[in-house]
N, C-alpha and C. Protein backbone atom coordinates (compact mmCIF):
# COMPACT_ATOMS: atom_id res chain seq x y z
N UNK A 1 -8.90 -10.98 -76.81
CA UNK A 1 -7.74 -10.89 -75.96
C UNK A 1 -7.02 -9.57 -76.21
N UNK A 2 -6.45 -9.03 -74.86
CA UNK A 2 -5.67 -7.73 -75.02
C UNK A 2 -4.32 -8.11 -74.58
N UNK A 3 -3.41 -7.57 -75.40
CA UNK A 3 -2.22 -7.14 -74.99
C UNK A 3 -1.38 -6.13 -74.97
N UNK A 4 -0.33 -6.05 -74.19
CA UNK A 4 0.14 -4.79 -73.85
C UNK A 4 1.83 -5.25 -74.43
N UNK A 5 2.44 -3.98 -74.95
CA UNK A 5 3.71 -4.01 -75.35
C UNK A 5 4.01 -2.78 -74.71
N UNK A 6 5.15 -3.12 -74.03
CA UNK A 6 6.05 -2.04 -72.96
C UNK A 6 7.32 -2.05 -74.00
N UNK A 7 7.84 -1.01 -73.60
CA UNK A 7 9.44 -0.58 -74.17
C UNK A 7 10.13 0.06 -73.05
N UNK A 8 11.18 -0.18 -72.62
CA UNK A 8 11.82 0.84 -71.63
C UNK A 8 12.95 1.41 -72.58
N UNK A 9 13.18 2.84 -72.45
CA UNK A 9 13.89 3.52 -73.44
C UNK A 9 14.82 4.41 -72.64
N UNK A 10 15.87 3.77 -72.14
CA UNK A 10 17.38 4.38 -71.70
C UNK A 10 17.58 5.77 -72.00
N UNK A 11 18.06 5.68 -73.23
CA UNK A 11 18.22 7.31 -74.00
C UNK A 11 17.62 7.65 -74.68
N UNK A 12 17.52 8.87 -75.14
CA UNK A 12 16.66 9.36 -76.42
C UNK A 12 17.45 10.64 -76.97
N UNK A 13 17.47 10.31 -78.17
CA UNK A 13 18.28 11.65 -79.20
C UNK A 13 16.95 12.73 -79.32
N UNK A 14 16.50 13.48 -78.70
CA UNK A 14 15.59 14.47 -78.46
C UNK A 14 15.52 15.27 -79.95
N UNK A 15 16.50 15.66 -80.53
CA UNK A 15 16.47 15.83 -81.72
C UNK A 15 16.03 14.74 -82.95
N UNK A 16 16.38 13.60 -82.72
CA UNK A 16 15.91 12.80 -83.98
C UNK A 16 14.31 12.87 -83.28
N UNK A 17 14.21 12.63 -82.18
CA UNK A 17 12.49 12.20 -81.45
C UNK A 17 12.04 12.97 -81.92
N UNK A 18 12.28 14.77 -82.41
CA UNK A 18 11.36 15.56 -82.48
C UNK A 18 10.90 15.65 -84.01
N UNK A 19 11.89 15.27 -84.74
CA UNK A 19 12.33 14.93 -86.34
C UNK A 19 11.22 13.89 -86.82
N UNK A 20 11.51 12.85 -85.91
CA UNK A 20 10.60 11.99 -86.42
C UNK A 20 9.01 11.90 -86.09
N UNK A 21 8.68 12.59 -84.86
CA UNK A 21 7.01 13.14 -84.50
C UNK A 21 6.53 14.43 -85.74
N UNK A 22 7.69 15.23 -86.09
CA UNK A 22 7.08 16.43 -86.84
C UNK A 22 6.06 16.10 -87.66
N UNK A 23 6.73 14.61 -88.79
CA UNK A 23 4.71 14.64 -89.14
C UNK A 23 3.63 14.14 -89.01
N UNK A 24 3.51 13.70 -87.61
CA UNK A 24 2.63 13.40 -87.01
C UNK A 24 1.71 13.99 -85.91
N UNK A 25 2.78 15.19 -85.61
CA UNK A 25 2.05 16.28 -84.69
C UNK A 25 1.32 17.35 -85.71
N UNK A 26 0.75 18.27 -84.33
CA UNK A 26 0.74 19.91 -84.55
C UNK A 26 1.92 20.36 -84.26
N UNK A 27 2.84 21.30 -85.05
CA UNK A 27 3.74 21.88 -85.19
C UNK A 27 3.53 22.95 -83.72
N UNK A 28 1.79 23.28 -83.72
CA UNK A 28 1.98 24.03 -82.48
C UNK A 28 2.09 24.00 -81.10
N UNK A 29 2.11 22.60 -81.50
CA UNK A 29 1.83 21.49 -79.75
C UNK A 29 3.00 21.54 -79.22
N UNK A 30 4.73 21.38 -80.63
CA UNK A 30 5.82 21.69 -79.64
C UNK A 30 6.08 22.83 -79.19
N UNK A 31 6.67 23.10 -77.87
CA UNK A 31 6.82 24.36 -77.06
C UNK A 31 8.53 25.09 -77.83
N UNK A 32 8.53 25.16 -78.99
CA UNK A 32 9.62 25.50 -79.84
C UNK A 32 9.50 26.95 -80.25
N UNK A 33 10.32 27.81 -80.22
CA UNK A 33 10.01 29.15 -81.43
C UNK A 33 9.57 28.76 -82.57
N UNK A 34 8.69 29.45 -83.47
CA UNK A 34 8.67 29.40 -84.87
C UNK A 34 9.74 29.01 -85.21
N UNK A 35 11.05 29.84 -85.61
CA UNK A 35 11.71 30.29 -86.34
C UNK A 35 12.72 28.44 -86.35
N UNK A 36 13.10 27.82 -84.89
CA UNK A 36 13.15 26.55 -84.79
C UNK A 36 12.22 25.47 -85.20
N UNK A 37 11.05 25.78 -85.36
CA UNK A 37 10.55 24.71 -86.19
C UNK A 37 10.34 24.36 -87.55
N UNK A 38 10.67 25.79 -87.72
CA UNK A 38 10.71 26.20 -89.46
C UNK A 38 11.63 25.42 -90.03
N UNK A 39 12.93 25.24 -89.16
CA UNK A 39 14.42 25.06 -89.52
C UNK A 39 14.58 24.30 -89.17
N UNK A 40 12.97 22.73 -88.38
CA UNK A 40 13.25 21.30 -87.31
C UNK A 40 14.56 21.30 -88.33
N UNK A 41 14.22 20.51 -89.95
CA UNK A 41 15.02 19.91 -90.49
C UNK A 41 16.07 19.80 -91.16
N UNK A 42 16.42 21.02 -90.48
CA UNK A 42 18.24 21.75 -91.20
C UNK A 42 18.96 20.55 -90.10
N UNK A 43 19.57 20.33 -90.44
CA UNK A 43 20.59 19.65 -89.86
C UNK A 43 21.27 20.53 -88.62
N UNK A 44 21.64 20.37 -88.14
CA UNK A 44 22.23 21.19 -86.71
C UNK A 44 21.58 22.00 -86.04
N UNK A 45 20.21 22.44 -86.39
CA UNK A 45 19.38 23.58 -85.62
C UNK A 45 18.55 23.26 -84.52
N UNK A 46 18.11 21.93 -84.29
CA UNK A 46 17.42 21.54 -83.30
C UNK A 46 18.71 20.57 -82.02
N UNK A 47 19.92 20.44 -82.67
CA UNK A 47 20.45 19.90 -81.40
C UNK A 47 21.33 21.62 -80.93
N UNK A 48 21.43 22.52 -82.09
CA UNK A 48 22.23 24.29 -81.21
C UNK A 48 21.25 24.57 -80.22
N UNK A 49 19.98 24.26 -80.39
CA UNK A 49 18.74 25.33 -79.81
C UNK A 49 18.82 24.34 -78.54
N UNK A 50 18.42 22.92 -78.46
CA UNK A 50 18.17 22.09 -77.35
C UNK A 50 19.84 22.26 -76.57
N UNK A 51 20.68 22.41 -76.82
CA UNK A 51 22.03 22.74 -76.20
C UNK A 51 21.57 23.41 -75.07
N UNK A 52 20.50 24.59 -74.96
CA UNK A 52 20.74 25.44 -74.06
C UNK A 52 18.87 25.75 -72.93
N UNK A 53 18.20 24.05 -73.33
CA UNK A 53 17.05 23.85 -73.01
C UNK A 53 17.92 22.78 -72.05
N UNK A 54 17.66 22.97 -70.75
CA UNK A 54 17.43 21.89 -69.60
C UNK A 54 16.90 20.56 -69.81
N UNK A 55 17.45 19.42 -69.80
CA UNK A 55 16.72 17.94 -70.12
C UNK A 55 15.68 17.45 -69.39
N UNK A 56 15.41 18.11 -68.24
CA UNK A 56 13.82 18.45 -67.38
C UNK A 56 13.02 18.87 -68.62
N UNK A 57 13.05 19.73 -69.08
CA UNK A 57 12.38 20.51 -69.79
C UNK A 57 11.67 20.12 -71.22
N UNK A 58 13.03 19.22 -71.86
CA UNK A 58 13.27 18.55 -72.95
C UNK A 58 12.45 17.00 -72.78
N UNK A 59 12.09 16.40 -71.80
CA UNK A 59 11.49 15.35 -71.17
C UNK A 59 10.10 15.76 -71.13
N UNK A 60 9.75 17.00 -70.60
CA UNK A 60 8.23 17.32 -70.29
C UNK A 60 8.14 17.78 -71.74
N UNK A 61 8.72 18.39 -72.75
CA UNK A 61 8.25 18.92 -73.88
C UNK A 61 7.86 17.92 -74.67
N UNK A 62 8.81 16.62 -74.95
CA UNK A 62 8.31 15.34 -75.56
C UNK A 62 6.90 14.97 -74.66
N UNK A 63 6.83 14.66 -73.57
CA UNK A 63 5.97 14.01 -73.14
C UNK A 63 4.68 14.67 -73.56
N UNK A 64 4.43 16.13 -73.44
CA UNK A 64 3.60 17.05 -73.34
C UNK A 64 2.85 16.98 -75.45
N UNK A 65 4.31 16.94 -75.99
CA UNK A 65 3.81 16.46 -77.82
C UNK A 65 3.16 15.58 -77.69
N UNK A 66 3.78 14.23 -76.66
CA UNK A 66 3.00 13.01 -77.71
C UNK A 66 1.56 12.86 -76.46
N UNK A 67 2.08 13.00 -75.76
CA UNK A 67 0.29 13.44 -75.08
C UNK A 67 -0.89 13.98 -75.78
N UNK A 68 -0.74 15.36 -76.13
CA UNK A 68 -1.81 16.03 -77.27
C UNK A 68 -1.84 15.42 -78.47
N UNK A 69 -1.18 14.73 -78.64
CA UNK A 69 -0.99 14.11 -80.50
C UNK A 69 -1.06 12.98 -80.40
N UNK A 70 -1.86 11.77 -79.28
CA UNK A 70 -1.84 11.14 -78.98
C UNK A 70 -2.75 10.15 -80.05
N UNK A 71 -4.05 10.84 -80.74
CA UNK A 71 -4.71 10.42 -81.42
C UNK A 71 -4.27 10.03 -83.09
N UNK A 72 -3.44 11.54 -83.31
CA UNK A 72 -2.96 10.90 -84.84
C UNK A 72 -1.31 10.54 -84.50
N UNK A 73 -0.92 9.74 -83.66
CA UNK A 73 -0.16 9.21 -83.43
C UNK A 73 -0.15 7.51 -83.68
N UNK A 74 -2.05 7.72 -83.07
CA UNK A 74 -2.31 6.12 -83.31
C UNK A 74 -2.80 5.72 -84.51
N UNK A 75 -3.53 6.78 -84.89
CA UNK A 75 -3.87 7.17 -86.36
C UNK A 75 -2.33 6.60 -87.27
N UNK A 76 -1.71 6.92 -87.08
CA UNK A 76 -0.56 6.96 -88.15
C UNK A 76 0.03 4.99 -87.89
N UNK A 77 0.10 4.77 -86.95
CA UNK A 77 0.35 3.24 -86.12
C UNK A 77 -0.70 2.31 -86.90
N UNK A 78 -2.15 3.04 -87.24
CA UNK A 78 -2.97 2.26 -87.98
C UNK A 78 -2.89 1.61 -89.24
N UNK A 79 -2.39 2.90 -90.02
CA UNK A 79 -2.00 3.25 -91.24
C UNK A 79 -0.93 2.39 -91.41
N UNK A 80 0.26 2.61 -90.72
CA UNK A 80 1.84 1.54 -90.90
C UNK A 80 1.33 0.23 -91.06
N UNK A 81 0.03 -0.30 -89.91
CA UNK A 81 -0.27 -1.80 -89.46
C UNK A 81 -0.83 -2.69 -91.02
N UNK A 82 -1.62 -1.51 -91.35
CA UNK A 82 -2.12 -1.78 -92.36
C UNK A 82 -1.65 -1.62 -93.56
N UNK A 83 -0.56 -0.89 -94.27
CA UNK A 83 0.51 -1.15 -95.70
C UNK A 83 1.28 -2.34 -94.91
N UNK A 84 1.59 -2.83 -93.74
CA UNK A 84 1.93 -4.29 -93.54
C UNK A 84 1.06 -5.43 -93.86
N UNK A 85 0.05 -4.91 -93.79
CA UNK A 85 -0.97 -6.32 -93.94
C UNK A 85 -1.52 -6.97 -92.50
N UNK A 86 -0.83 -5.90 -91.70
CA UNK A 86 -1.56 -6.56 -90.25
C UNK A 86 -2.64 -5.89 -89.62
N UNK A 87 -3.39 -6.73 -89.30
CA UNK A 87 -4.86 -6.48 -88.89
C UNK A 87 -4.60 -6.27 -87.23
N UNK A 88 -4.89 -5.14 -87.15
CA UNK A 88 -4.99 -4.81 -85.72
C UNK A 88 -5.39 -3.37 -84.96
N UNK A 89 -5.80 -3.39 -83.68
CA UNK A 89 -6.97 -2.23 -83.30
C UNK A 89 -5.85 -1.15 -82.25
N UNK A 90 -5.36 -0.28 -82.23
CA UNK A 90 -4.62 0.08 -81.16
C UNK A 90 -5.68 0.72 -80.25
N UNK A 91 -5.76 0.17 -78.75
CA UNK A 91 -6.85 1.07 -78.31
C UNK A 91 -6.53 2.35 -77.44
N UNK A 92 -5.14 2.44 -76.60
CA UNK A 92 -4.42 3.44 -76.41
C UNK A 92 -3.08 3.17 -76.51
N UNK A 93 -2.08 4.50 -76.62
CA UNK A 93 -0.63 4.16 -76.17
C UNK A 93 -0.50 5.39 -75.31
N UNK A 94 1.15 5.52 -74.34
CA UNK A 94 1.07 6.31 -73.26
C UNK A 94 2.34 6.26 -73.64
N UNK A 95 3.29 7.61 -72.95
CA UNK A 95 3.76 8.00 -72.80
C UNK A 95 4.53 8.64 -71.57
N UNK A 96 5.60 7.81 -70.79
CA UNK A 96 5.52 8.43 -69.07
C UNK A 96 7.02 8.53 -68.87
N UNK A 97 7.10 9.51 -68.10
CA UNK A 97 8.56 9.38 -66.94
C UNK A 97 8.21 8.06 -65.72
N UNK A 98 9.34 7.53 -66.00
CA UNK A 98 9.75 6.48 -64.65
C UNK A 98 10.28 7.37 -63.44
N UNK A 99 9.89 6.94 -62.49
CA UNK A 99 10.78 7.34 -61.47
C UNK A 99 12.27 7.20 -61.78
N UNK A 100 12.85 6.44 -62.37
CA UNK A 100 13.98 6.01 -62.30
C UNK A 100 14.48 6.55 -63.30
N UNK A 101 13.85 8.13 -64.07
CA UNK A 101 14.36 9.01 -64.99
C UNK A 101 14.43 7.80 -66.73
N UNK A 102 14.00 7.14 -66.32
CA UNK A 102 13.92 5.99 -67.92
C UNK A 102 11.95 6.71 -68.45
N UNK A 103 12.07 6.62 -69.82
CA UNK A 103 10.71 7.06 -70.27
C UNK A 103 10.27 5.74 -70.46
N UNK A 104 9.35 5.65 -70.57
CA UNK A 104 8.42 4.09 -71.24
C UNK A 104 7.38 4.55 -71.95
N UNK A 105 7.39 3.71 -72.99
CA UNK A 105 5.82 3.50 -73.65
C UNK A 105 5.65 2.31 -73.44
N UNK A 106 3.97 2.75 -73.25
CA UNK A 106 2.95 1.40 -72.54
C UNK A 106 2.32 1.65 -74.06
């Protein structure tokens, strides 16, 4: 048997989102300067820099991370399932804009 777990996700702190993918991505997958990713985890440097990035932009840049990093994303989901003790196979997850400007993971 398969099942599917949906989330609909209202808001998103684009800064903690990017905080908390850093170690699970390529650093080069986000569309960031160096010099901003060097500094993701200074405290105030990723919400000064996103201040003056368009939330169009900030929407396709998340989407566009966890798209390419889609594999050790699930990779890492495996790993969590399992220091729980739960036995289980992820076979994809997704990442989308709603029409209705809400993101979802499927």
């Amino acid at each position: 048997m398969k099942f599917e777990l949906k989330i609909d996700i209202d808001e998103l702190n684009y800064p903690q989102a990017i905080r908390a993918l850093l170690p699970y991505i390529k650093k080069e997958d986000l569309p960031l300067p160096d010099m901003v990713k060097s500094a993701a985890e200074t405290p105030g440097v990723l919400e000064n820099f996103l201040k003056f990035i368009p939330k169009e932009k900030q929407d396709e840049m998340i989407l566009k991370a966890f798209e390419k990093n889609k594999v050790r994303i699930i990779a890492k989901a495996h790993k969590m399932a399992d220091k729980a003790g739960i036995d289980l196979t992820i076979s994809d997850i997704s990442l989308t804009e709603q029409t209705d400007d809400v993101i979802v993971i499927n």
